[in-house]
PDB file of N, CA and C in Angstrom:
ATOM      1  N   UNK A   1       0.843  -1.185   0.000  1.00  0.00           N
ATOM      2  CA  UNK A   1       0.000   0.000   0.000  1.00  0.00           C
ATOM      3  C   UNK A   1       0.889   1.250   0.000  1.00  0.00           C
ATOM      4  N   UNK A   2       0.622   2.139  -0.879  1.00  0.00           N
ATOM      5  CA  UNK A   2       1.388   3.298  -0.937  1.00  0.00           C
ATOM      6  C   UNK A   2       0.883   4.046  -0.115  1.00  0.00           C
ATOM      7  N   UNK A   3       2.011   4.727   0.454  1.00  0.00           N
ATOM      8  CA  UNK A   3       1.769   6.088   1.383  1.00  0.00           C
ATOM      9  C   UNK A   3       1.338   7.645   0.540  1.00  0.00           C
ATOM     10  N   UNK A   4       0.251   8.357   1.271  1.00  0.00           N
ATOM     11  CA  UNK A   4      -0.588   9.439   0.789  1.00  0.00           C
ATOM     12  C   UNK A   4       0.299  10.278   0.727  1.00  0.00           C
ATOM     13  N   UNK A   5       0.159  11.110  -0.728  1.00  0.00           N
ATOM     14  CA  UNK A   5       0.772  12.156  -0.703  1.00  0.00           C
ATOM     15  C   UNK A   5       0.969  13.336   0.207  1.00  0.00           C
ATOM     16  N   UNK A   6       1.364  13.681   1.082  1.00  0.00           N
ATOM     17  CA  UNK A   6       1.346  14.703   1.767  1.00  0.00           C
ATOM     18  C   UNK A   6       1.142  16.793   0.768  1.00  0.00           C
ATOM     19  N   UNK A   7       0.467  16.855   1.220  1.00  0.00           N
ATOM     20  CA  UNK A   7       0.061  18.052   0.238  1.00  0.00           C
ATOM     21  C   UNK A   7       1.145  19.497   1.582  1.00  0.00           C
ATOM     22  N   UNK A   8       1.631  20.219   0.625  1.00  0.00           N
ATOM     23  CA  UNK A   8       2.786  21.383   0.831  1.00  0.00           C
ATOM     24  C   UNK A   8       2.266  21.848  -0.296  1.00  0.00           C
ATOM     25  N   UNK A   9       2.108  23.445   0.147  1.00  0.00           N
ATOM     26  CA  UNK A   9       1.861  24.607  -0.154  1.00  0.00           C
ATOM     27  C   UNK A   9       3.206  25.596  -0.081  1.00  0.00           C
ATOM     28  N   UNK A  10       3.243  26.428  -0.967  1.00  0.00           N
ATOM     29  CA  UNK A  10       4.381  27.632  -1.373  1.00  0.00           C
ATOM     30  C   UNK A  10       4.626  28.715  -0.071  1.00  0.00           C
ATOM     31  N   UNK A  11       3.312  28.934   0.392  1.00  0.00           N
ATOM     32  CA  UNK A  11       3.014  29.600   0.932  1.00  0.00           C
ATOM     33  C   UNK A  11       3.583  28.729   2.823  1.00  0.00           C
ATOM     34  N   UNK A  12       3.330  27.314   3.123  1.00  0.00           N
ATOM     35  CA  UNK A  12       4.403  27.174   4.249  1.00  0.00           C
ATOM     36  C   UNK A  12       5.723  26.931   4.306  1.00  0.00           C
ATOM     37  N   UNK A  13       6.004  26.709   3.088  1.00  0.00           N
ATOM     38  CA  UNK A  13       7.647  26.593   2.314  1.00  0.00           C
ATOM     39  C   UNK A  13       8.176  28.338   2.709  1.00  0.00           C
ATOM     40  N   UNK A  14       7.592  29.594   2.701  1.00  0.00           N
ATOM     41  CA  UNK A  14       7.991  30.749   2.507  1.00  0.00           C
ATOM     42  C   UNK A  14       7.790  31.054   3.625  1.00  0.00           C
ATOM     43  N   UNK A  15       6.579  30.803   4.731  1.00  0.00           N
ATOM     44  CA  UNK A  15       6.198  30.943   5.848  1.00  0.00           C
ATOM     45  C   UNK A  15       7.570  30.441   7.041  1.00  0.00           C
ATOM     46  N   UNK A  16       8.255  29.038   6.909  1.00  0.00           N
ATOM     47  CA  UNK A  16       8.604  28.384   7.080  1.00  0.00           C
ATOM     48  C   UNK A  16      10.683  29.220   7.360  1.00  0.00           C
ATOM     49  N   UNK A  17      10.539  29.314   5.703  1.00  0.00           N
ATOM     50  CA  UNK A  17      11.828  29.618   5.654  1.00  0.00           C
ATOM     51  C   UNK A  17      12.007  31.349   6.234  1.00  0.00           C
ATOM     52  N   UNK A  18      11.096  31.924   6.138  1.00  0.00           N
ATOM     53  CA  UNK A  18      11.284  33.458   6.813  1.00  0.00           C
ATOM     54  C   UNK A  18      11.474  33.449   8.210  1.00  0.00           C
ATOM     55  N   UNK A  19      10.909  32.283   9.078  1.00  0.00           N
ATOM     56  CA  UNK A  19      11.427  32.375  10.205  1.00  0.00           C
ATOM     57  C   UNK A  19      12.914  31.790  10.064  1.00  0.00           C
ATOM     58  N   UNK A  20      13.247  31.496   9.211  1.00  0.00           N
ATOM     59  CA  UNK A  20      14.948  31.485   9.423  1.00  0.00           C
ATOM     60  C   UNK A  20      15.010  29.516   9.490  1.00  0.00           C
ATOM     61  N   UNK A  21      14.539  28.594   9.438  1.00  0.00           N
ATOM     62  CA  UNK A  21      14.778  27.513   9.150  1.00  0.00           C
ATOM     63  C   UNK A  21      15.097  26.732   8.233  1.00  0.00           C
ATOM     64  N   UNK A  22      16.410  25.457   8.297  1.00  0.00           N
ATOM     65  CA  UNK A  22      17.078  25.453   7.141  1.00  0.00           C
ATOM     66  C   UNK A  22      15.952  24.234   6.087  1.00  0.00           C
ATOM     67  N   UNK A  23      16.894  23.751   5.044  1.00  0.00           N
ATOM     68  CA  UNK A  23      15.421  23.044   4.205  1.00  0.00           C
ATOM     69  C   UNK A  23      15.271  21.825   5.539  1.00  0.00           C
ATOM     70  N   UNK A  24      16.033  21.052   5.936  1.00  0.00           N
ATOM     71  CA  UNK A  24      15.617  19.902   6.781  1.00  0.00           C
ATOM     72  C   UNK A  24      15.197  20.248   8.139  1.00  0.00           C
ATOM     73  N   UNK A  25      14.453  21.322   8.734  1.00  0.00           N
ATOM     74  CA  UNK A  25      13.948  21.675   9.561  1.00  0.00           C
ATOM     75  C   UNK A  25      12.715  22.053   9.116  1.00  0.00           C
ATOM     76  N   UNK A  26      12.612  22.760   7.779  1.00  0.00           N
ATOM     77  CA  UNK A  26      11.171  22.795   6.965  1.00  0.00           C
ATOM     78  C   UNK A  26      10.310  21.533   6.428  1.00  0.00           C
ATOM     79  N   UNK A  27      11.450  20.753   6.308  1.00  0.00           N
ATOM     80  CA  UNK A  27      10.661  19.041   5.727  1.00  0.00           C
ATOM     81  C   UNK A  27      10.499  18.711   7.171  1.00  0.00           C
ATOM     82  N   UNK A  28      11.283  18.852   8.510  1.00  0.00           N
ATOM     83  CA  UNK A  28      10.652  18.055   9.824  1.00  0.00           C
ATOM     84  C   UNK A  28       9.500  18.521  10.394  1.00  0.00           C
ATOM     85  N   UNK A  29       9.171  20.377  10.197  1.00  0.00           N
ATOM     86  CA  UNK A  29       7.588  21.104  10.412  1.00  0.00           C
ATOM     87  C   UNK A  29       6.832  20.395   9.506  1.00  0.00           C
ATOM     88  N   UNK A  30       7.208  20.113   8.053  1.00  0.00           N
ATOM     89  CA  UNK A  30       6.139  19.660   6.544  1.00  0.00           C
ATOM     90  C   UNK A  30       5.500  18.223   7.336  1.00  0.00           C
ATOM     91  N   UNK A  31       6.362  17.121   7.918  1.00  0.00           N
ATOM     92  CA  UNK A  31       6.390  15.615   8.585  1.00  0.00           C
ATOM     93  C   UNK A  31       6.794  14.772   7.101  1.00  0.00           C
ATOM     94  N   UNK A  32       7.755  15.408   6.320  1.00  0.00           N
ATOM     95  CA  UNK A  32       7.861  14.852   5.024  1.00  0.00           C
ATOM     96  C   UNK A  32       9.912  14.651   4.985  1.00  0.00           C
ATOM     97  N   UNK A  33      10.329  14.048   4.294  1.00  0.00           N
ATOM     98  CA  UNK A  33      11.649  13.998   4.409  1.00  0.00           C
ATOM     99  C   UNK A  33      12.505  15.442   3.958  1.00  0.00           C
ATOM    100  N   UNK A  34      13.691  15.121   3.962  1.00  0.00           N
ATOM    101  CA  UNK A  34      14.132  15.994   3.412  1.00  0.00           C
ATOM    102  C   UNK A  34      14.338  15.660   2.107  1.00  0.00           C
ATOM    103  N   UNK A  35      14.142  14.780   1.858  1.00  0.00           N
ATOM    104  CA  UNK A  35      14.515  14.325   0.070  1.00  0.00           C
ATOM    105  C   UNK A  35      13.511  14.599  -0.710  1.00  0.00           C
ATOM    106  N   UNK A  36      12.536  14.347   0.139  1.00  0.00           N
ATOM    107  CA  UNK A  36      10.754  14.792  -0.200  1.00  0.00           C
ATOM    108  C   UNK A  36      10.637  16.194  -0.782  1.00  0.00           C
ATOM    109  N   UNK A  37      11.260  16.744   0.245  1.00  0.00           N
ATOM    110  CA  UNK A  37      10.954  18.203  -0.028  1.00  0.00           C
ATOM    111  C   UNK A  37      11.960  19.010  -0.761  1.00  0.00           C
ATOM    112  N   UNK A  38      13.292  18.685  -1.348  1.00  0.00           N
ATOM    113  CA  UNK A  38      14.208  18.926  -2.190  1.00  0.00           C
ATOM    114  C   UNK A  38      13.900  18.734  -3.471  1.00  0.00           C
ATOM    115  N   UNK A  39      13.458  17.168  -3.493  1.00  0.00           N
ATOM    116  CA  UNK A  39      12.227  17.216  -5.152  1.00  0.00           C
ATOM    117  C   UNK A  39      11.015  18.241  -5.712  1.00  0.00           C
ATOM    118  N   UNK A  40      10.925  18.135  -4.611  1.00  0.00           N
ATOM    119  CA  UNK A  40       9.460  19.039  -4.113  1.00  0.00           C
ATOM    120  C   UNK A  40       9.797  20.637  -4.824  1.00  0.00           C
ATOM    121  N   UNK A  41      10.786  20.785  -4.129  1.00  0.00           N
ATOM    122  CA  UNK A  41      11.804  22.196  -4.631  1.00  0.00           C
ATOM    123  C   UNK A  41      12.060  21.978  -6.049  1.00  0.00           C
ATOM    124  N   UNK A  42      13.070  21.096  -6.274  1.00  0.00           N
ATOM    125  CA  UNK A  42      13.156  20.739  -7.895  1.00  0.00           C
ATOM    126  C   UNK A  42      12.443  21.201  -8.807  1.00  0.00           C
ATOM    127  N   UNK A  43      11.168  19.878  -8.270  1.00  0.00           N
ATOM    128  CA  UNK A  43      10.568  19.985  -9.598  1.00  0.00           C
ATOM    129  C   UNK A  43       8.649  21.391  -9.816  1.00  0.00           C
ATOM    130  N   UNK A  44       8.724  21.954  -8.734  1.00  0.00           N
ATOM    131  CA  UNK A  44       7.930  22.967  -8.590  1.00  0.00           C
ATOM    132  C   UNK A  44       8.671  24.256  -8.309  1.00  0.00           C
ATOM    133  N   UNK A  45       8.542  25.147  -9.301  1.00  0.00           N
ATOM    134  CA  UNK A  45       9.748  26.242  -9.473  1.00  0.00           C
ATOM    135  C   UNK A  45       8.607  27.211  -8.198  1.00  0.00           C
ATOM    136  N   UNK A  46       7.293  27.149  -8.328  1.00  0.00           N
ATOM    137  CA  UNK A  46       6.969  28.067  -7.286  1.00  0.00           C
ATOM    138  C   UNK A  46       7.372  27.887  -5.557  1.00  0.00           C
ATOM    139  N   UNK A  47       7.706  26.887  -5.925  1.00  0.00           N
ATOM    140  CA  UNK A  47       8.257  26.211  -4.356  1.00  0.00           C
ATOM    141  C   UNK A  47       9.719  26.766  -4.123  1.00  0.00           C
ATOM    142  N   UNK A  48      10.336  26.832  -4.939  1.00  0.00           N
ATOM    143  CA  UNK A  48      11.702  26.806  -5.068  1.00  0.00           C
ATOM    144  C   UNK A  48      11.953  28.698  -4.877  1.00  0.00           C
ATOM    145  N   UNK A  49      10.445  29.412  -5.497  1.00  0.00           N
ATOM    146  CA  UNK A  49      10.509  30.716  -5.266  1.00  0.00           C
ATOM    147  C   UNK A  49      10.107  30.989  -3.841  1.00  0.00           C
ATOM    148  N   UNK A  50       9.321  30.534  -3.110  1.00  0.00           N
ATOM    149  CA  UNK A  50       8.521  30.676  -2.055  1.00  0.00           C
ATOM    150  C   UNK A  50       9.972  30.829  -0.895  1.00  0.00           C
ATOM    151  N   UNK A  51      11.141  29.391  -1.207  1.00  0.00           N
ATOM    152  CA  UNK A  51      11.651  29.358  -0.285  1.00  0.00           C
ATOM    153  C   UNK A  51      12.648  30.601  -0.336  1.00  0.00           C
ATOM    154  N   UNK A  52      13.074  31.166  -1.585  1.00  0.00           N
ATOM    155  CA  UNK A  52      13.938  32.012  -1.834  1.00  0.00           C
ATOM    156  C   UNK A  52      13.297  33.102  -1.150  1.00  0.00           C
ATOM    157  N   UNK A  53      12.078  33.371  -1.421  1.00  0.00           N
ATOM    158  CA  UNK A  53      11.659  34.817  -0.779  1.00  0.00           C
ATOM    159  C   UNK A  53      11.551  35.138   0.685  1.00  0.00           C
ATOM    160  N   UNK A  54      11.439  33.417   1.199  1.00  0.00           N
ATOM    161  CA  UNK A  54      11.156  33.409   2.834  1.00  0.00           C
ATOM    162  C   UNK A  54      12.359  33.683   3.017  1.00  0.00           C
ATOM    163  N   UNK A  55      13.527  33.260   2.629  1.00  0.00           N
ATOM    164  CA  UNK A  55      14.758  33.532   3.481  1.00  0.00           C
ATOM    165  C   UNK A  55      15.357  35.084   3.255  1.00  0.00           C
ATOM    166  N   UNK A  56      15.101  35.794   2.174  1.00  0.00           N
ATOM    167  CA  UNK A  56      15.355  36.984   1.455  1.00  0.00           C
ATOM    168  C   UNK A  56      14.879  38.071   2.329  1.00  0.00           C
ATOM    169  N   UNK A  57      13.033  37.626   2.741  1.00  0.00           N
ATOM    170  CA  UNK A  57      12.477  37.837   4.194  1.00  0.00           C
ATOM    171  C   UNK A  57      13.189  38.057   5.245  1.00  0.00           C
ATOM    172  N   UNK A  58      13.372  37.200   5.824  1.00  0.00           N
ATOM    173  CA  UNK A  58      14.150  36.916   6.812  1.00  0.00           C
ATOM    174  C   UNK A  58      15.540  37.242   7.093  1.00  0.00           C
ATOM    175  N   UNK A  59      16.415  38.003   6.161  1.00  0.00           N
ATOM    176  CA  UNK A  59      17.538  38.355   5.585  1.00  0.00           C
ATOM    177  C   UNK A  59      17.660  39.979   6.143  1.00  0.00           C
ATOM    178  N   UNK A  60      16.540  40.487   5.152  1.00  0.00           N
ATOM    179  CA  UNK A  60      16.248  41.519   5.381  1.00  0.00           C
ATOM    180  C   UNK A  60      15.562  42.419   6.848  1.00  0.00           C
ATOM    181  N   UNK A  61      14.683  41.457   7.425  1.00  0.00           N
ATOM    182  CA  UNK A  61      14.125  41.707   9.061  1.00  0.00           C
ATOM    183  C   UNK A  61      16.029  42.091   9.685  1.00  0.00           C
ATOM    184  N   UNK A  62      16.567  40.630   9.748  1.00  0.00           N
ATOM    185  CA  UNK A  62      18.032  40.543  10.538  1.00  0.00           C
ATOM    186  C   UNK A  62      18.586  41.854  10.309  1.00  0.00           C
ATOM    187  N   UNK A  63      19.278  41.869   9.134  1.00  0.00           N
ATOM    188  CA  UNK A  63      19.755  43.185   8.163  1.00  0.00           C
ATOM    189  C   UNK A  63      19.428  44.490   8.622  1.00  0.00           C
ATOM    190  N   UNK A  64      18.046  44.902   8.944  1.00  0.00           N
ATOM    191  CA  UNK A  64      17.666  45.982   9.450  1.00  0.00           C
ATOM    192  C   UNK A  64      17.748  46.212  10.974  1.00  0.00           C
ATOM    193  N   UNK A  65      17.729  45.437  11.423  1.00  0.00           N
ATOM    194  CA  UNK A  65      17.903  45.290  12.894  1.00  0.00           C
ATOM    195  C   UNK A  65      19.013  45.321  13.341  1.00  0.00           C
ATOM    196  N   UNK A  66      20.055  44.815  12.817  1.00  0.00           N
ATOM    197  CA  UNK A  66      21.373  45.143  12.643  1.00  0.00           C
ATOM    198  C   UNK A  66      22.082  46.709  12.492  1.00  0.00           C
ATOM    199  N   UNK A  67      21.326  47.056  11.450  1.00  0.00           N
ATOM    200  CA  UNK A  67      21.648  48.407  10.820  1.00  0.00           C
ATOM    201  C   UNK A  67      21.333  49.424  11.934  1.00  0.00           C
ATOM    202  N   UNK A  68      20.109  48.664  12.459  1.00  0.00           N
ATOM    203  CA  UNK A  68      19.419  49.856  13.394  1.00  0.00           C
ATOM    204  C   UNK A  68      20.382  50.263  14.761  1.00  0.00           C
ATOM    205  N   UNK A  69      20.699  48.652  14.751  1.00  0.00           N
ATOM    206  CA  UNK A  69      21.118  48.512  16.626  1.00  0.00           C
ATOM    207  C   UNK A  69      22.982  49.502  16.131  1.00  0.00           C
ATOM    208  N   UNK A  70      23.326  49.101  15.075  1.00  0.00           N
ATOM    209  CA  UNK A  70      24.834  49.862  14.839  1.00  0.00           C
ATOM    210  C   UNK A  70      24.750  51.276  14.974  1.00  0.00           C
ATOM    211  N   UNK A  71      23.459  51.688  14.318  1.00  0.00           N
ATOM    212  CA  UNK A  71      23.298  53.496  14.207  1.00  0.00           C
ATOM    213  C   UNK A  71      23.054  53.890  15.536  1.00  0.00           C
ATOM    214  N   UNK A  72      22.381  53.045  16.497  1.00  0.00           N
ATOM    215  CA  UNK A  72      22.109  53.148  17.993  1.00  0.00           C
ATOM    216  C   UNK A  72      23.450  53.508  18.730  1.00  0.00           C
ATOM    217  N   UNK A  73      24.294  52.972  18.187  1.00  0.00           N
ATOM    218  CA  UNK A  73      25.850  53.022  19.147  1.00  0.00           C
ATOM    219  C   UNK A  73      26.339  51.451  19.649  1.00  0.00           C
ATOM    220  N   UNK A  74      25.461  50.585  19.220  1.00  0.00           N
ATOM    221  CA  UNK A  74      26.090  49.108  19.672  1.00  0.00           C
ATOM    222  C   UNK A  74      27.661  48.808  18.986  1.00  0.00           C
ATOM    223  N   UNK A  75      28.642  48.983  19.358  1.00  0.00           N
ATOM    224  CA  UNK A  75      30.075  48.922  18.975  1.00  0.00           C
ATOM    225  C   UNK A  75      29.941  47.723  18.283  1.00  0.00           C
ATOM    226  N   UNK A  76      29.353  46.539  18.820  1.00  0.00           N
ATOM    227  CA  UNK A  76      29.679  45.021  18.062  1.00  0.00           C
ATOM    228  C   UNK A  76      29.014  44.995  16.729  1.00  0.00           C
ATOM    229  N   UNK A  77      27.604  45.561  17.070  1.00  0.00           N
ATOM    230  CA  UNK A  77      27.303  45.712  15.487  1.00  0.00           C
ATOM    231  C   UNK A  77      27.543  46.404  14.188  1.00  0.00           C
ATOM    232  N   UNK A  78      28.351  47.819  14.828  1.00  0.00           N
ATOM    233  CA  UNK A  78      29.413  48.577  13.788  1.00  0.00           C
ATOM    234  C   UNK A  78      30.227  47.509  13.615  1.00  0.00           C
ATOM    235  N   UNK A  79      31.050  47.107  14.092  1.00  0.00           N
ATOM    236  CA  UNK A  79      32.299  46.369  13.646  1.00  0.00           C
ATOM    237  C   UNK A  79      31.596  45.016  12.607  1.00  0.00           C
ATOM    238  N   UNK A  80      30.697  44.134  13.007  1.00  0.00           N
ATOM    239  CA  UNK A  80      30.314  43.237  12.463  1.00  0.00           C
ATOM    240  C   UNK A  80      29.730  43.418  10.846  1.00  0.00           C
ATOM    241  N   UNK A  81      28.743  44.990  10.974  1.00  0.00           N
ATOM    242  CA  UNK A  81      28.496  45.311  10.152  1.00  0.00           C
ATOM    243  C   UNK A  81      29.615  45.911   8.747  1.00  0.00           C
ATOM    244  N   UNK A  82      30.785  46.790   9.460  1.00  0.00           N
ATOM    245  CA  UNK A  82      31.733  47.064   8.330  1.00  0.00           C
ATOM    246  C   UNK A  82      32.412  45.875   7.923  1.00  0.00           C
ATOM    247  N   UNK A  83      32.412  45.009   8.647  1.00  0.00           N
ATOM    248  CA  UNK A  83      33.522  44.100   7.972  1.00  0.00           C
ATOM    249  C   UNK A  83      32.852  43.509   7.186  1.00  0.00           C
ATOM    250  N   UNK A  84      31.651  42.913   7.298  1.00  0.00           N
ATOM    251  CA  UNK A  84      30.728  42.062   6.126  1.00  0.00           C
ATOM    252  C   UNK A  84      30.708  42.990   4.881  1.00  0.00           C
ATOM    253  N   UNK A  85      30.070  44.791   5.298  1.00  0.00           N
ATOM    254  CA  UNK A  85      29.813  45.461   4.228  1.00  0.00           C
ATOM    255  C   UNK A  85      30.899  46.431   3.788  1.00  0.00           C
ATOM    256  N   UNK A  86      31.804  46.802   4.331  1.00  0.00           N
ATOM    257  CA  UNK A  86      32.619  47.664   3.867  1.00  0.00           C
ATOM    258  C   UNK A  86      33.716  46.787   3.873  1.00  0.00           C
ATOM    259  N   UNK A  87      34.183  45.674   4.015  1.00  0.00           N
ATOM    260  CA  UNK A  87      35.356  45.062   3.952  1.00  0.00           C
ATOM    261  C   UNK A  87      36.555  45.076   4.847  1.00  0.00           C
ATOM    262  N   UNK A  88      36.240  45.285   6.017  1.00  0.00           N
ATOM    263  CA  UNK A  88      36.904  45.761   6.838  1.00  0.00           C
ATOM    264  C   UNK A  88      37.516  44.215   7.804  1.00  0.00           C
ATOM    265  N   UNK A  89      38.342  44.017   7.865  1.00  0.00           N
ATOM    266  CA  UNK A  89      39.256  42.998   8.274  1.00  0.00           C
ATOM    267  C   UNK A  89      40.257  42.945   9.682  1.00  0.00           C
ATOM    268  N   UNK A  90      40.282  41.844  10.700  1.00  0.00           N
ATOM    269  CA  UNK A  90      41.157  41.866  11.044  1.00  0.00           C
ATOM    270  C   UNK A  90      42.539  41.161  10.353  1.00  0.00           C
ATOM    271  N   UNK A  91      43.662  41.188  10.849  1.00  0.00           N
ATOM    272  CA  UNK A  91      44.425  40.784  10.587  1.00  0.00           C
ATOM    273  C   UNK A  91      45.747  40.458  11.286  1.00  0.00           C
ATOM    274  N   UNK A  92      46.229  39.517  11.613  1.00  0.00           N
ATOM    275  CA  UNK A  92      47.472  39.755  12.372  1.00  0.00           C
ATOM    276  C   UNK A  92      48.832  38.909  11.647  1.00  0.00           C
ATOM    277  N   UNK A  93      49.691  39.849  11.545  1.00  0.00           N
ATOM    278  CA  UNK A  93      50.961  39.595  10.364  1.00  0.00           C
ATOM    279  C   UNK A  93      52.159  39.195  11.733  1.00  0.00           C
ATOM    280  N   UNK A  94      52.982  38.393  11.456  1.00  0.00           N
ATOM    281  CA  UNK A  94      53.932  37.866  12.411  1.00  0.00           C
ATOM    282  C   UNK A  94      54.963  37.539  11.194  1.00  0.00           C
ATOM    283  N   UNK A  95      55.856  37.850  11.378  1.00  0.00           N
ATOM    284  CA  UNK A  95      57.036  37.878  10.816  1.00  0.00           C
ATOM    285  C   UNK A  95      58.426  37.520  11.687  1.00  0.00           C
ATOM    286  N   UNK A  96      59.133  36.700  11.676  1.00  0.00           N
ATOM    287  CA  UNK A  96      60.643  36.042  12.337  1.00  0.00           C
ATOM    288  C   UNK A  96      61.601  36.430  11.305  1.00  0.00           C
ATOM    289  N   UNK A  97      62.161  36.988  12.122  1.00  0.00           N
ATOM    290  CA  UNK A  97      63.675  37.970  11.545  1.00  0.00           C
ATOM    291  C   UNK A  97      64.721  37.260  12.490  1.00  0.00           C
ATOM    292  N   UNK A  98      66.064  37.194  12.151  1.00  0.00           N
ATOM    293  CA  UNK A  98      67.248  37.368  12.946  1.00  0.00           C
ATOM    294  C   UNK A  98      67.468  38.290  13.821  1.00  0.00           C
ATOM    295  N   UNK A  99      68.543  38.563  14.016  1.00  0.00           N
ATOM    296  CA  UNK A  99      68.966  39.674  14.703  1.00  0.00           C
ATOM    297  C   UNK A  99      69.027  41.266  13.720  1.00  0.00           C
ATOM    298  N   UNK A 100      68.666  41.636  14.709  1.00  0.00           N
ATOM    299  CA  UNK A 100      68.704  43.208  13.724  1.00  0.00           C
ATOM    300  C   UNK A 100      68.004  43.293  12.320  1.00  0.00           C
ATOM    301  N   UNK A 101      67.064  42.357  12.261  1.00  0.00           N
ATOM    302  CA  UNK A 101      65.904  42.166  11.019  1.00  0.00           C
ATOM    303  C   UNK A 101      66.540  41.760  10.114  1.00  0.00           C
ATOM    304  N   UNK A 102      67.712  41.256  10.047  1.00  0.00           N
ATOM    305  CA  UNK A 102      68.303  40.360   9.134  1.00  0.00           C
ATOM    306  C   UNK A 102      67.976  39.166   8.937  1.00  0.00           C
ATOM    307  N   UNK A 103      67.585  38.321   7.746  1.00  0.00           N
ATOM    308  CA  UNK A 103      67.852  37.148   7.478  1.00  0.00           C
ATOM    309  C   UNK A 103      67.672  35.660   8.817  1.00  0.00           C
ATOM    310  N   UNK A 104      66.850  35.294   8.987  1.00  0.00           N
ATOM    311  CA  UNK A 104      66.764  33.737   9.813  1.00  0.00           C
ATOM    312  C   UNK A 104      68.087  33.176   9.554  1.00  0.00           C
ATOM    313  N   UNK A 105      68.930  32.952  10.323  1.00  0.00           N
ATOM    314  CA  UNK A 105      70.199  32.023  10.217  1.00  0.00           C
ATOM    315  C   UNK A 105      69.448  30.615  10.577  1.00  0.00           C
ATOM    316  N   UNK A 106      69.364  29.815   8.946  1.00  0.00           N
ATOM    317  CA  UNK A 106      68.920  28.118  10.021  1.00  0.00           C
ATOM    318  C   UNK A 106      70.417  27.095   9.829  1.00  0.00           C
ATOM    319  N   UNK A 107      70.656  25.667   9.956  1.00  0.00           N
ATOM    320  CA  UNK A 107      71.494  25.456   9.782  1.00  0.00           C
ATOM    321  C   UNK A 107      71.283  23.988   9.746  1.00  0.00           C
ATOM    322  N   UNK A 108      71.690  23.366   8.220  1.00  0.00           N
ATOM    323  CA  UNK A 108      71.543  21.781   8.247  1.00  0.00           C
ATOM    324  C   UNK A 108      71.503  21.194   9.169  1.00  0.00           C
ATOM    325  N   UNK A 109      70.943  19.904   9.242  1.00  0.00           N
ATOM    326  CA  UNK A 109      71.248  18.743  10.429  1.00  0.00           C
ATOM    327  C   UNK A 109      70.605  17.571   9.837  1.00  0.00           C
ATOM    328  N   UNK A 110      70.746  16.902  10.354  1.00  0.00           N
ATOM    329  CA  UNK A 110      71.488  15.637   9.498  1.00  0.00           C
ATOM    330  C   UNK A 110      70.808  14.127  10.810  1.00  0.00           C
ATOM    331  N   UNK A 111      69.709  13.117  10.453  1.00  0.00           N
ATOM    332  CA  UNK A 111      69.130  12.589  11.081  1.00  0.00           C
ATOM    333  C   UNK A 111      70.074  10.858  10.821  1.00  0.00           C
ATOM    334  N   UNK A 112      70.585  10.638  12.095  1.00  0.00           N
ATOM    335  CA  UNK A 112      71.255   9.375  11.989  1.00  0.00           C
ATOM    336  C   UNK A 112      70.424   8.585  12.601  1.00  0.00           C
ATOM    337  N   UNK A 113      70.452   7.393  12.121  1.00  0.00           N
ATOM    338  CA  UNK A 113      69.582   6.192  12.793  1.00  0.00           C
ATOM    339  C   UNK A 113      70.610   4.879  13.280  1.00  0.00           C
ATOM    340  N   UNK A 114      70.666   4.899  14.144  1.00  0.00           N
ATOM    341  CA  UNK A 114      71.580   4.200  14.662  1.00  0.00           C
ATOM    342  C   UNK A 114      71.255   3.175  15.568  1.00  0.00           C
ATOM    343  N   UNK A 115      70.468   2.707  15.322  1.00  0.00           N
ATOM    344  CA  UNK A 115      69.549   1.485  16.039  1.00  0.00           C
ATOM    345  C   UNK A 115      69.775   0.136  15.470  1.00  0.00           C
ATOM    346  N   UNK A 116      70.450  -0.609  16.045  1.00  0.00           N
ATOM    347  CA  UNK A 116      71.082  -1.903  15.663  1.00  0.00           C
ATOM    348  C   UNK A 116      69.239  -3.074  16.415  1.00  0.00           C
ATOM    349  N   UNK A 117      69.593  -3.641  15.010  1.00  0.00           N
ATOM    350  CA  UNK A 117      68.666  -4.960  15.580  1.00  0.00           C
ATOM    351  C   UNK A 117      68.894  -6.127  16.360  1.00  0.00           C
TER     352      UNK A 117
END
């Protein structure tokens, strides 16, 4: 006996993904697999739009809230925010010099094995 199609709508695919859930958390709300619902995606392009817009949704809520809390004076979210959008980077450069920033002096050596059986 075959199992009933489970019927999914565009509209909880978009519902779904705007709260921020990934596809196999949307197929475990659907009670359908995740393979289920990847076909599902496949082969129904409105599905495949629904989920794009829920997360685009949901992108944008974060995004603004972000923007907001940085213009507020939250230091973490300036910094978080320039580096994603303005490119702004840490970086830490370490460099080994000799003496007086000259040249690394290294010096052969030579691995003897000297272990009798």
């Amino acid at each position: 006996m075959t199992k009933p199609r489970i019927k999914i709508t565009g509209e909880q695919i978009e519902e779904l993904a705007r709260a921020g859930l990934s596809v196999a958390q949307i197929a475990g709300s659907l009670r359908v697999s995740e393979t289920t619902l990847r076909n599902r995606l496949r082969d129904k392009k409105a599905f495949q739009l629904a989920l794009e817009k829920g997360r685009a949704d949901s992108v944008e809520k974060v995004s603004n809230k972000l923007f907001e809390s940085a213009m507020s004076g939250n230091v973490t979210a300036m910094i978080f925010f320039l580096k994603c959008r303005a490119g702004w980077k840490e970086t830490d450069k370490h460099e080994v010099t000799g003496a007086d920033g000259k040249e690394l002096q290294t010096a052969p050596f030579v691995i003897i094995n000297d272990l009798k059986e």
